[in-house]
Every structure is written in C-alpha cells, then in structure tokens.
PDB file of N, CA and C in Angstrom:
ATOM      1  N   UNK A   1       0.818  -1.192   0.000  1.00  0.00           N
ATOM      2  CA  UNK A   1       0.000   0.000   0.000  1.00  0.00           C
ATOM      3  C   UNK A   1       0.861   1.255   0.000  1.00  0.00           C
ATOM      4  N   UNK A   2       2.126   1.192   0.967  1.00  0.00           N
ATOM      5  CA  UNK A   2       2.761   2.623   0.921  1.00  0.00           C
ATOM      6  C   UNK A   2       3.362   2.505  -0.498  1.00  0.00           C
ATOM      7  N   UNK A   3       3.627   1.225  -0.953  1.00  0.00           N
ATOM      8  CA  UNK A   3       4.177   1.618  -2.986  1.00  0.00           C
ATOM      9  C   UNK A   3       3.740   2.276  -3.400  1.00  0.00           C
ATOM     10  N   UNK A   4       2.530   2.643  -3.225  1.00  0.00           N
ATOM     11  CA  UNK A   4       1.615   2.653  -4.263  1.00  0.00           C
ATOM     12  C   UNK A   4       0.897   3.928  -3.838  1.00  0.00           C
ATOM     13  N   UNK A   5       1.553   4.579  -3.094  1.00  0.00           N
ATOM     14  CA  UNK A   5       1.158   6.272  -1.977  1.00  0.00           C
ATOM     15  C   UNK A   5       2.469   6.346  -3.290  1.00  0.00           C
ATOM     16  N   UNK A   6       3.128   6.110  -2.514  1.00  0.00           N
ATOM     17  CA  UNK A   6       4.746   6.624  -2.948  1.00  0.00           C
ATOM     18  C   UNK A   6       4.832   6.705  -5.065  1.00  0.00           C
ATOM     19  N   UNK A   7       4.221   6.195  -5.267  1.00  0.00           N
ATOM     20  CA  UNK A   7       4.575   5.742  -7.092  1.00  0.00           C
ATOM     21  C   UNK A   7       3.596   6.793  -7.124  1.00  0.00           C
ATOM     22  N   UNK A   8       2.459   6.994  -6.957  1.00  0.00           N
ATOM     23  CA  UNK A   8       1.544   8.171  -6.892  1.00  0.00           C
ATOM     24  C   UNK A   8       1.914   9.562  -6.651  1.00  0.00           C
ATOM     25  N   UNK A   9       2.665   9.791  -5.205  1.00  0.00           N
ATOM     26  CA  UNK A   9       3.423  11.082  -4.977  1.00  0.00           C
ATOM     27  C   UNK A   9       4.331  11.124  -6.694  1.00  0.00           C
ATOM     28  N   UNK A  10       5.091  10.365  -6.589  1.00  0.00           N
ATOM     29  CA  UNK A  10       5.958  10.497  -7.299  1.00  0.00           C
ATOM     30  C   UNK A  10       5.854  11.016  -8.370  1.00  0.00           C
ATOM     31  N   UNK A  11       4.602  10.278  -9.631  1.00  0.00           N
ATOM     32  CA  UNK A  11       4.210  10.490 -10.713  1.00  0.00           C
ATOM     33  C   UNK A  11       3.678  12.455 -10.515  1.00  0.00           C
ATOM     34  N   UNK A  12       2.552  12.147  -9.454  1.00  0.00           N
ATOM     35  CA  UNK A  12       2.371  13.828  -9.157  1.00  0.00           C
ATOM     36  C   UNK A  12       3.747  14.730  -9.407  1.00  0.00           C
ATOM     37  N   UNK A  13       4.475  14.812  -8.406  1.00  0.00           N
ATOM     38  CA  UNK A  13       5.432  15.636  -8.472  1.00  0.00           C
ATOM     39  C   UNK A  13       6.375  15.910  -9.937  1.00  0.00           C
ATOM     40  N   UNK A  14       6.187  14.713 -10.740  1.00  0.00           N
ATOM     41  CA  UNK A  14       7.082  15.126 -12.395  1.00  0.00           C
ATOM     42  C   UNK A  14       5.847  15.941 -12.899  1.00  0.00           C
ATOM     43  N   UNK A  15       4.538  15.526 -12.822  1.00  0.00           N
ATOM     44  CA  UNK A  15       3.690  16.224 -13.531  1.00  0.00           C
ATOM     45  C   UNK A  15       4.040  17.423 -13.400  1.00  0.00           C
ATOM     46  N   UNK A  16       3.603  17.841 -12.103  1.00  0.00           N
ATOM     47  CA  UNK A  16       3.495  19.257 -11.331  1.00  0.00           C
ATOM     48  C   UNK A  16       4.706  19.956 -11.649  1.00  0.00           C
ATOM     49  N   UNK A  17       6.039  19.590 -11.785  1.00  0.00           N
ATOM     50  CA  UNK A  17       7.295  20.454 -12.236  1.00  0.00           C
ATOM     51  C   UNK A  17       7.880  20.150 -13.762  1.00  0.00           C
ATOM     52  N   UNK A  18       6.869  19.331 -14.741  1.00  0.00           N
ATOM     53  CA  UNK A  18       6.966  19.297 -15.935  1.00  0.00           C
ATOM     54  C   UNK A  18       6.893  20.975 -17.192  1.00  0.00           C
ATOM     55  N   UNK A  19       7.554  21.325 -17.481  1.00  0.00           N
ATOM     56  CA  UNK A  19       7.636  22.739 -17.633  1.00  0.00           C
ATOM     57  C   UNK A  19       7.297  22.495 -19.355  1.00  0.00           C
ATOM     58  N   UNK A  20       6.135  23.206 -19.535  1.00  0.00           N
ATOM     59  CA  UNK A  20       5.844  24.056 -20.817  1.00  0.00           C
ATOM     60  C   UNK A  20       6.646  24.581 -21.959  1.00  0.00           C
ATOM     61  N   UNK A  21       7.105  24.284 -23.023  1.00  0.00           N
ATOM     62  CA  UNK A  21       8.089  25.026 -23.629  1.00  0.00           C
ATOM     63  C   UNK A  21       6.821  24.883 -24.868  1.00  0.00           C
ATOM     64  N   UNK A  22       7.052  26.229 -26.537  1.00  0.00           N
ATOM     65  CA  UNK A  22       6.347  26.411 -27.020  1.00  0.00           C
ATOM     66  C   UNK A  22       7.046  25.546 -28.484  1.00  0.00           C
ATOM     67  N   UNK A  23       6.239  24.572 -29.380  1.00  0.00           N
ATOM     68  CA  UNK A  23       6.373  24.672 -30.252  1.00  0.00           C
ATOM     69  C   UNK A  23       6.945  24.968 -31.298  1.00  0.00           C
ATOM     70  N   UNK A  24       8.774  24.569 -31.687  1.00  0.00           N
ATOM     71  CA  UNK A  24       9.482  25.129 -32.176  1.00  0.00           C
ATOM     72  C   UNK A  24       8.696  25.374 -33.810  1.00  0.00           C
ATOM     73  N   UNK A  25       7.837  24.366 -34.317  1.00  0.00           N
ATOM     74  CA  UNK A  25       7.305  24.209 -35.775  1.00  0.00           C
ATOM     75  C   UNK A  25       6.331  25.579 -35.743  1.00  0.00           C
ATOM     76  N   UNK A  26       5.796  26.465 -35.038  1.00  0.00           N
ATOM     77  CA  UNK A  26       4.941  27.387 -35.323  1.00  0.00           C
ATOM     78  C   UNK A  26       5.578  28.431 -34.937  1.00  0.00           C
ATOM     79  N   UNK A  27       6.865  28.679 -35.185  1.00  0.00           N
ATOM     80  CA  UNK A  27       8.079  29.757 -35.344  1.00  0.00           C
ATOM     81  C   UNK A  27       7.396  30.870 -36.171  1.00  0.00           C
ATOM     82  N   UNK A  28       6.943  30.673 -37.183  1.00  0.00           N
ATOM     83  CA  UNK A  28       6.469  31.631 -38.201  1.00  0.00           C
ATOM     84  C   UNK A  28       5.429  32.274 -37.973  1.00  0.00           C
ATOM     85  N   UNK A  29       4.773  32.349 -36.978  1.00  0.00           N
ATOM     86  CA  UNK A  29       3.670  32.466 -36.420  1.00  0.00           C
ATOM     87  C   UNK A  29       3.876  33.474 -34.806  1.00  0.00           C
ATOM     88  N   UNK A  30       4.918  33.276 -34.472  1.00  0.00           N
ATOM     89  CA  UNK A  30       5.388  34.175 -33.802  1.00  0.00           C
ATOM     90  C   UNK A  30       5.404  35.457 -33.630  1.00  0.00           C
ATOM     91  N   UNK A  31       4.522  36.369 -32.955  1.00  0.00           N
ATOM     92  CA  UNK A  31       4.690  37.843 -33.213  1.00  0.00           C
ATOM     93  C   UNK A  31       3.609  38.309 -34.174  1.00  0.00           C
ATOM     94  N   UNK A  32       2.727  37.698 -34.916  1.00  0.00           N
ATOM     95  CA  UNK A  32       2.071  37.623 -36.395  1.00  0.00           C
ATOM     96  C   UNK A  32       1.038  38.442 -35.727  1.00  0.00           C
ATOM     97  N   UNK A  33       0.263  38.455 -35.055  1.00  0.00           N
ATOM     98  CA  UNK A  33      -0.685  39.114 -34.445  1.00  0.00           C
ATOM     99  C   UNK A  33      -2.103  39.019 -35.562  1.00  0.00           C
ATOM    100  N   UNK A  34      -1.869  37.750 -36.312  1.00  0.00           N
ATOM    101  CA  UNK A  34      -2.914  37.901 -37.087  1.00  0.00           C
ATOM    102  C   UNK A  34      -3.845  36.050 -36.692  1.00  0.00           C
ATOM    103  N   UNK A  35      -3.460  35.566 -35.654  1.00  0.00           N
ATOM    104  CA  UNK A  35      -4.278  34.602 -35.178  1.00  0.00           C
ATOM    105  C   UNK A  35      -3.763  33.026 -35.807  1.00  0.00           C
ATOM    106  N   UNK A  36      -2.730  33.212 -36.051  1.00  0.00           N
ATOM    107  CA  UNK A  36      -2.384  31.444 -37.161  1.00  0.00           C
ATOM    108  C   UNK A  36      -2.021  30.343 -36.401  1.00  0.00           C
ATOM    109  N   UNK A  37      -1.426  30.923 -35.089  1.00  0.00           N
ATOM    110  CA  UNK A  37      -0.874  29.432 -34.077  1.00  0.00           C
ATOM    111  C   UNK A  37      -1.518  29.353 -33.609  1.00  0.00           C
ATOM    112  N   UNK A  38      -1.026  27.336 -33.865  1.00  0.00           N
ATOM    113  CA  UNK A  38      -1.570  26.960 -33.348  1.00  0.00           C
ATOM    114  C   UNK A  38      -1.520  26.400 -31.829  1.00  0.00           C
ATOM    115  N   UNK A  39      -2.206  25.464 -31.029  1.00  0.00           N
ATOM    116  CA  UNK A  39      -2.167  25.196 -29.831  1.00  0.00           C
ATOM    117  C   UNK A  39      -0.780  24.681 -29.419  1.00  0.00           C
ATOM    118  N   UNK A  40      -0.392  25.346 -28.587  1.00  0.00           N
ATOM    119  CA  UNK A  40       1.101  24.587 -28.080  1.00  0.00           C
ATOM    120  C   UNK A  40       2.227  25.305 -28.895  1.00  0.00           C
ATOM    121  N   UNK A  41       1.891  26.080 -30.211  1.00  0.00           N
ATOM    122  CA  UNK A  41       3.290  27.088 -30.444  1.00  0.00           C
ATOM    123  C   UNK A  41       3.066  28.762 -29.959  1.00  0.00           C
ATOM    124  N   UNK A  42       4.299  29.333 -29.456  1.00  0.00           N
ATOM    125  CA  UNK A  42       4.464  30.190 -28.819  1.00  0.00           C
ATOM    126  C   UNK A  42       3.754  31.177 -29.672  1.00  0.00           C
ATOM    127  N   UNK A  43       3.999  32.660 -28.639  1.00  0.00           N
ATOM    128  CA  UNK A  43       2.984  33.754 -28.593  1.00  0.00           C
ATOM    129  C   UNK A  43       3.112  35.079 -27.720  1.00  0.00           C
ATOM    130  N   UNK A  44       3.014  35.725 -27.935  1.00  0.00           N
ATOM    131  CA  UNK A  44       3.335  36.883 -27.208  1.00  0.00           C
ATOM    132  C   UNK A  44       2.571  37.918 -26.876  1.00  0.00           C
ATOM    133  N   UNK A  45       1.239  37.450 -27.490  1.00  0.00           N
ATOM    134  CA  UNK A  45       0.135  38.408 -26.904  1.00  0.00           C
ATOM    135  C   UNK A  45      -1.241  37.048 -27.814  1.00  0.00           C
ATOM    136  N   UNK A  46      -2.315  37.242 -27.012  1.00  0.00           N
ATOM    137  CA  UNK A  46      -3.317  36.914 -27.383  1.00  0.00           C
ATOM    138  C   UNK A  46      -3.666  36.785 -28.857  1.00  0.00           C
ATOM    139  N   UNK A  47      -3.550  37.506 -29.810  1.00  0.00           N
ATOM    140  CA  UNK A  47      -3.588  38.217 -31.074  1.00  0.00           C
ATOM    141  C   UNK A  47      -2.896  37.037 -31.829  1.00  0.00           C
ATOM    142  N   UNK A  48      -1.728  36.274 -31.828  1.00  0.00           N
ATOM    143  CA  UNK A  48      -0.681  35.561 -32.171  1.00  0.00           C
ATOM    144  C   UNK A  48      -1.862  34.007 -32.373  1.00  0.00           C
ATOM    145  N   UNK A  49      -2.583  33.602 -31.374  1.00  0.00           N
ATOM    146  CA  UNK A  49      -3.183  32.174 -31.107  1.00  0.00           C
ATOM    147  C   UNK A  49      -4.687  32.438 -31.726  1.00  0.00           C
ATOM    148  N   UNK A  50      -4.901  31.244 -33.006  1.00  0.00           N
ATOM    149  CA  UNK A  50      -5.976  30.514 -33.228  1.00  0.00           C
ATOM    150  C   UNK A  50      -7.206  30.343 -32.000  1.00  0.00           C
ATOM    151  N   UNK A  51      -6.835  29.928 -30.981  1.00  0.00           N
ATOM    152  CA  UNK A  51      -7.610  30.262 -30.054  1.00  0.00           C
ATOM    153  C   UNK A  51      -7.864  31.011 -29.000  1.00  0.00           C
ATOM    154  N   UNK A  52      -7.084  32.292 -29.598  1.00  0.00           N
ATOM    155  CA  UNK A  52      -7.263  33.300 -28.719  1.00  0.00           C
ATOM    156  C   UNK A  52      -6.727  33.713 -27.345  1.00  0.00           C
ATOM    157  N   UNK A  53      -5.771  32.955 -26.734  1.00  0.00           N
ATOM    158  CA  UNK A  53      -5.226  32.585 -25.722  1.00  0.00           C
ATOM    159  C   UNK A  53      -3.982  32.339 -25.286  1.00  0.00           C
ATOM    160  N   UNK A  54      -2.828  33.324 -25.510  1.00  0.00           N
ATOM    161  CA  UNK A  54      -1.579  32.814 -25.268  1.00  0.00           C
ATOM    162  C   UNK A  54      -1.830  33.047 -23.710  1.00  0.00           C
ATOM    163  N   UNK A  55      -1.205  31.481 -22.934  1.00  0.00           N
ATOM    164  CA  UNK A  55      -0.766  31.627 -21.485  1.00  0.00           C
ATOM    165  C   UNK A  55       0.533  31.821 -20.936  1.00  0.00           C
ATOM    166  N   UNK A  56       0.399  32.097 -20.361  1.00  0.00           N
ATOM    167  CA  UNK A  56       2.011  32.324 -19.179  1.00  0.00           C
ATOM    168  C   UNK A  56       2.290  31.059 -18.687  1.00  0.00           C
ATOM    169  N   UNK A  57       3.410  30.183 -19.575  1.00  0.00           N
ATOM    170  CA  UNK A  57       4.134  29.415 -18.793  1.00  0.00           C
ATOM    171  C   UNK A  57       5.644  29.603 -18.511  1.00  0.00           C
ATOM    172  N   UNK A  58       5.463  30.414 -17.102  1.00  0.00           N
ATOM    173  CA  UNK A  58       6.581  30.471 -16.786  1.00  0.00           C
ATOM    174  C   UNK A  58       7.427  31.566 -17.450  1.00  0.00           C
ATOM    175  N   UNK A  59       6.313  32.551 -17.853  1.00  0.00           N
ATOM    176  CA  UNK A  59       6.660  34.098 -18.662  1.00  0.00           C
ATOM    177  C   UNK A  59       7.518  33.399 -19.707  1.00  0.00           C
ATOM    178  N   UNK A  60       6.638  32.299 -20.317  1.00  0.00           N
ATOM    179  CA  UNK A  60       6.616  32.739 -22.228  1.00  0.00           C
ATOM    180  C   UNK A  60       5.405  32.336 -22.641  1.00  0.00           C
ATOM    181  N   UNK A  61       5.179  32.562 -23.614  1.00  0.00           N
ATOM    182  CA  UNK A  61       4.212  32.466 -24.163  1.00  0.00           C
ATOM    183  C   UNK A  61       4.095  31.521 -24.800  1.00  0.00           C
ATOM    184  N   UNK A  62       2.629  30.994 -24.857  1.00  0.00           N
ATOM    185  CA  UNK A  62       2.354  29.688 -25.142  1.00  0.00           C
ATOM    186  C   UNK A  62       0.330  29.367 -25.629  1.00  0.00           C
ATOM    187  N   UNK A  63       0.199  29.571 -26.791  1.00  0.00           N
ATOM    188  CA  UNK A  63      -1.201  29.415 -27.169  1.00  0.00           C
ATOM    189  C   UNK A  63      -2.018  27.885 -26.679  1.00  0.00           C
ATOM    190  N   UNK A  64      -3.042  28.110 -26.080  1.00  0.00           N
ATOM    191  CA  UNK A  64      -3.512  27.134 -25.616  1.00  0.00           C
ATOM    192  C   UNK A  64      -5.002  27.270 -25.681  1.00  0.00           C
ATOM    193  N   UNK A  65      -5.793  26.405 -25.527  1.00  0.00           N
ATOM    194  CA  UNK A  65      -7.295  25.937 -24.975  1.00  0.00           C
ATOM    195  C   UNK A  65      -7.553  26.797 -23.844  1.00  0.00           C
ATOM    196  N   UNK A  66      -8.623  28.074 -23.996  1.00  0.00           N
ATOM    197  CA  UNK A  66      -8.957  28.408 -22.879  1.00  0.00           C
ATOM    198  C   UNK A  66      -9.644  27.152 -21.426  1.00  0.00           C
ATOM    199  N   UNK A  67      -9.756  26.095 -21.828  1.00  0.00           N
ATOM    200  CA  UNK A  67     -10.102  25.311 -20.876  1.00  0.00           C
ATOM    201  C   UNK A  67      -8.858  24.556 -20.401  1.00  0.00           C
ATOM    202  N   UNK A  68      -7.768  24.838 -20.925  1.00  0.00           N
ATOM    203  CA  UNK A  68      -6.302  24.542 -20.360  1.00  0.00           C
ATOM    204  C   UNK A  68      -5.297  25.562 -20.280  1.00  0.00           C
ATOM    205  N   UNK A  69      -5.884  26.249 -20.054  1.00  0.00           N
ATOM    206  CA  UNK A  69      -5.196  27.742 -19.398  1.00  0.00           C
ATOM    207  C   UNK A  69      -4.240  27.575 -18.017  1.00  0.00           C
ATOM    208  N   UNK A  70      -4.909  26.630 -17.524  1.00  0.00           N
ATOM    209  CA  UNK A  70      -4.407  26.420 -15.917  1.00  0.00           C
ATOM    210  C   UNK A  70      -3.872  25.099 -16.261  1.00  0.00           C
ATOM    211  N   UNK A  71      -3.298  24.430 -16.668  1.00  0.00           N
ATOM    212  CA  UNK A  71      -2.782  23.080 -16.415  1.00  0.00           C
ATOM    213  C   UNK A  71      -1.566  23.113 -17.189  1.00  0.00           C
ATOM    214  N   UNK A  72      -0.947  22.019 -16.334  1.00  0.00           N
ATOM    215  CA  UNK A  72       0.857  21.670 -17.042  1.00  0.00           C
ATOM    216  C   UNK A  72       1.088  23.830 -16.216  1.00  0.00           C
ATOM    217  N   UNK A  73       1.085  23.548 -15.329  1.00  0.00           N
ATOM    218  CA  UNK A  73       1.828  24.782 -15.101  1.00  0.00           C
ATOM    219  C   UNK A  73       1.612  26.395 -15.803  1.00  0.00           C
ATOM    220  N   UNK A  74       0.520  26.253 -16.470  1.00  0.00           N
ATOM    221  CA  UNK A  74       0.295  27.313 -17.545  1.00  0.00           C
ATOM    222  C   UNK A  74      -0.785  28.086 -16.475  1.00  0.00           C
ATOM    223  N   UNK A  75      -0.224  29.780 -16.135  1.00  0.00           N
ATOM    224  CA  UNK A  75      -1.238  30.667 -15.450  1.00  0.00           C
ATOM    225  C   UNK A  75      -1.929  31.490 -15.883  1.00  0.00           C
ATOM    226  N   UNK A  76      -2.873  30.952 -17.126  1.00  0.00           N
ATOM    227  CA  UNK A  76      -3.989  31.228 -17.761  1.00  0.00           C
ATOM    228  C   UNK A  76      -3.695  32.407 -18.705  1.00  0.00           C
ATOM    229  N   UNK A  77      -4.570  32.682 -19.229  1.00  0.00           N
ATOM    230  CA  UNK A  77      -4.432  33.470 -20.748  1.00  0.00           C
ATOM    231  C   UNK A  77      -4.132  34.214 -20.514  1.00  0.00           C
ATOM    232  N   UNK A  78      -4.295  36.044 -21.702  1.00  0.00           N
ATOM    233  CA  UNK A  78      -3.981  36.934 -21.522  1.00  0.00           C
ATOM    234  C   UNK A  78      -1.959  37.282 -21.514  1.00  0.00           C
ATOM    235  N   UNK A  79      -1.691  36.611 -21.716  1.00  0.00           N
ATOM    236  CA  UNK A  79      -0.314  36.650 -21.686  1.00  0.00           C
ATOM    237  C   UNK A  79       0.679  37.628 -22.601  1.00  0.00           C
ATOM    238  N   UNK A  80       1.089  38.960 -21.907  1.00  0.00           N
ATOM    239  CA  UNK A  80       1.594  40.017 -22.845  1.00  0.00           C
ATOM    240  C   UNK A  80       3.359  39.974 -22.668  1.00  0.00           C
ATOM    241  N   UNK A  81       3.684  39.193 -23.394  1.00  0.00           N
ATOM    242  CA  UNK A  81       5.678  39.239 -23.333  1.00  0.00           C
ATOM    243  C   UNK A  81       6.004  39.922 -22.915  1.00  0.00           C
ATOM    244  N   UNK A  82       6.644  40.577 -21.945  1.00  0.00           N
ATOM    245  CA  UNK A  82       7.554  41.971 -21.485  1.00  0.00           C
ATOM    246  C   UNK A  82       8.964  41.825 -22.849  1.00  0.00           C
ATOM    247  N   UNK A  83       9.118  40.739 -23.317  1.00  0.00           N
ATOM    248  CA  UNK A  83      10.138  40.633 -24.042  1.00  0.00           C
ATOM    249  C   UNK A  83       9.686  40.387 -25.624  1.00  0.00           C
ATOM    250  N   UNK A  84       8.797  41.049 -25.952  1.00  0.00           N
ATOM    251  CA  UNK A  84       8.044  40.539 -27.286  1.00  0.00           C
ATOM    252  C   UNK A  84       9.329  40.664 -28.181  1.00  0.00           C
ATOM    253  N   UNK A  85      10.307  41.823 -28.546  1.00  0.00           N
ATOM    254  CA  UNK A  85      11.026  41.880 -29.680  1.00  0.00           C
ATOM    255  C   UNK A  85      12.150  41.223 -30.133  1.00  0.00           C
ATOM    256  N   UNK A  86      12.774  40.441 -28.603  1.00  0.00           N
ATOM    257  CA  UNK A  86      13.674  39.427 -28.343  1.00  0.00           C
ATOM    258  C   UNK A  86      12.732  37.875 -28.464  1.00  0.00           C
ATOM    259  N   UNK A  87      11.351  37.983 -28.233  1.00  0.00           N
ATOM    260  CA  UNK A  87      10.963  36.385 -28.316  1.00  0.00           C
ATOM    261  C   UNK A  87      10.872  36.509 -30.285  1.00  0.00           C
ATOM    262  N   UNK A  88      10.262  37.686 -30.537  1.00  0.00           N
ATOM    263  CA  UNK A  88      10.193  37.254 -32.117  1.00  0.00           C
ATOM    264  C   UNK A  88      11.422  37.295 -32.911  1.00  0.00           C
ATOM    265  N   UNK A  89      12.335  38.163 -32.579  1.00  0.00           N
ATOM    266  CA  UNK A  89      13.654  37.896 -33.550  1.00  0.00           C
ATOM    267  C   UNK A  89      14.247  36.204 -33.049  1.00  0.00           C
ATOM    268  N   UNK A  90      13.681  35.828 -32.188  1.00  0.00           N
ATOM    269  CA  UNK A  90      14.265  34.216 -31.654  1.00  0.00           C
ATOM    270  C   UNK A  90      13.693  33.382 -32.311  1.00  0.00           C
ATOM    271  N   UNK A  91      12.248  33.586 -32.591  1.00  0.00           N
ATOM    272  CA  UNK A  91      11.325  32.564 -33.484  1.00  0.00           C
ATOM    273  C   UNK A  91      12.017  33.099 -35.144  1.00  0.00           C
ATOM    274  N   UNK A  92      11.947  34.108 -35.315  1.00  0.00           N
ATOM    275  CA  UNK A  92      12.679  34.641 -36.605  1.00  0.00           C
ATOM    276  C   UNK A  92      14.176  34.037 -37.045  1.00  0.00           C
ATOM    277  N   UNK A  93      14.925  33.883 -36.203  1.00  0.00           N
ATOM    278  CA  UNK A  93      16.053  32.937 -36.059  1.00  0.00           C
ATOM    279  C   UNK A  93      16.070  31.605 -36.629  1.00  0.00           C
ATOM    280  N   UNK A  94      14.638  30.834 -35.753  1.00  0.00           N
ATOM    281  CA  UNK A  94      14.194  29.623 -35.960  1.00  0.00           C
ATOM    282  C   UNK A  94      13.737  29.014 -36.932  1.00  0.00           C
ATOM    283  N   UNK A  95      13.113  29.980 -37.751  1.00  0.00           N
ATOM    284  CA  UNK A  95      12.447  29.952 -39.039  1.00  0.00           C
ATOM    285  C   UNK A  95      13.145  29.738 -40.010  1.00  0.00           C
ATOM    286  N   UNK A  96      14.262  30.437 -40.058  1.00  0.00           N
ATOM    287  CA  UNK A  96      15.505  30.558 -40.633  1.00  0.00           C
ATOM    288  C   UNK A  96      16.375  29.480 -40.501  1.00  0.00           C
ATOM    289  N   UNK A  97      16.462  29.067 -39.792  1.00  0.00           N
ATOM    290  CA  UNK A  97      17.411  27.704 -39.633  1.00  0.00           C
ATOM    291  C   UNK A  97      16.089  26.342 -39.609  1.00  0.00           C
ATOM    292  N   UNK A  98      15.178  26.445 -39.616  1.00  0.00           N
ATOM    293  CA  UNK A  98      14.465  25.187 -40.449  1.00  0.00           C
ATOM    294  C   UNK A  98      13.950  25.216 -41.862  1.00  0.00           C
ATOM    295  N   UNK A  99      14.219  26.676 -42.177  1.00  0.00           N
ATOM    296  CA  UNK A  99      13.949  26.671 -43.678  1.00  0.00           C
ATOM    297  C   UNK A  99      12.474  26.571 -43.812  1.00  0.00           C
ATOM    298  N   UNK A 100      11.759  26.970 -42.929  1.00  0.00           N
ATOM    299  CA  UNK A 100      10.311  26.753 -43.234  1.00  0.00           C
ATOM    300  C   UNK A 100       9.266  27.834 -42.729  1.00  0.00           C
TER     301      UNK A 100
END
C-alpha cells in the first residue's frame, strides 16, 4: 500500500514540475498578431493564437485551450511578453534555420 502512496506522490510531483516550452514548428507564427498558431506554439500576446489565448508558462508564451489555461503549469491566458522583440527575432532565427 505505501508503494503505491509513494509511485503516486511520485508520478504527481514530475507532472506538477513538468515545464511548458512552445512549439518550435509554429516559429512563423510568432509575433504575427494575425491569429495562425496553433495550440502549443508560442505567442506573445493573445492576437498571435488561433484560439485566442496565449498563457504564461513560466513568462513565455504559449497558445492554448482556454479550458487549459491552468494546467501543465500554464497561469492562464492573456499573456503580454515583457520581451516581445527578443521572443520574435528568436522565433525569426528559428524559421531561418528550419527553412520553413
């Protein structure tokens, strides 16, 4: 029985400190402010995400499901970059070196 507390804690705790990163494939989409990314590639203001919703994981941006705003560590929508011109010349970078 305590295995099985313990394999439980355990699994919890990777969840809970499993960290968010955005979508290197929706690079191009970055900064666009015209709505094209998609769920799970980065974002820097609301404007950027298909569904309307870039969240704060962990102050970057990250388009998501307003009904998963709060999960995997993500503190819900509305998410405005303090660093917008450094996250898009980074996705701009990215774009560039996948050729796509």
């Amino acid at each position: 029985m305590v295995r099985i507390t313990l394999v439980a804690m355990l699994a919890f705790t990777t969840l809970t400190l499993a960290q968010i990163t955005p979508n290197l494939a929706g690079a191009r989409n970055v900064g666009s402010g015209n709505g094209a990314q998609f769920i799970t590639g980065g974002c820097v203001n609301n404007a950027d995400c298909a569904s309307g919703c870039c969240a704060n994981a962990s102050n970057v941006g990250v388009c998501s499901a307003e009904a998963a705003a709060f999960q995997n560590g993500k503190n819900g929508c509305n998410f405005v970059d303090p660093n917008a011109a450094a996250t898009i010349a980074a996705a701009q970078a990215q774009v560039e070196k996948q050729g796509f």
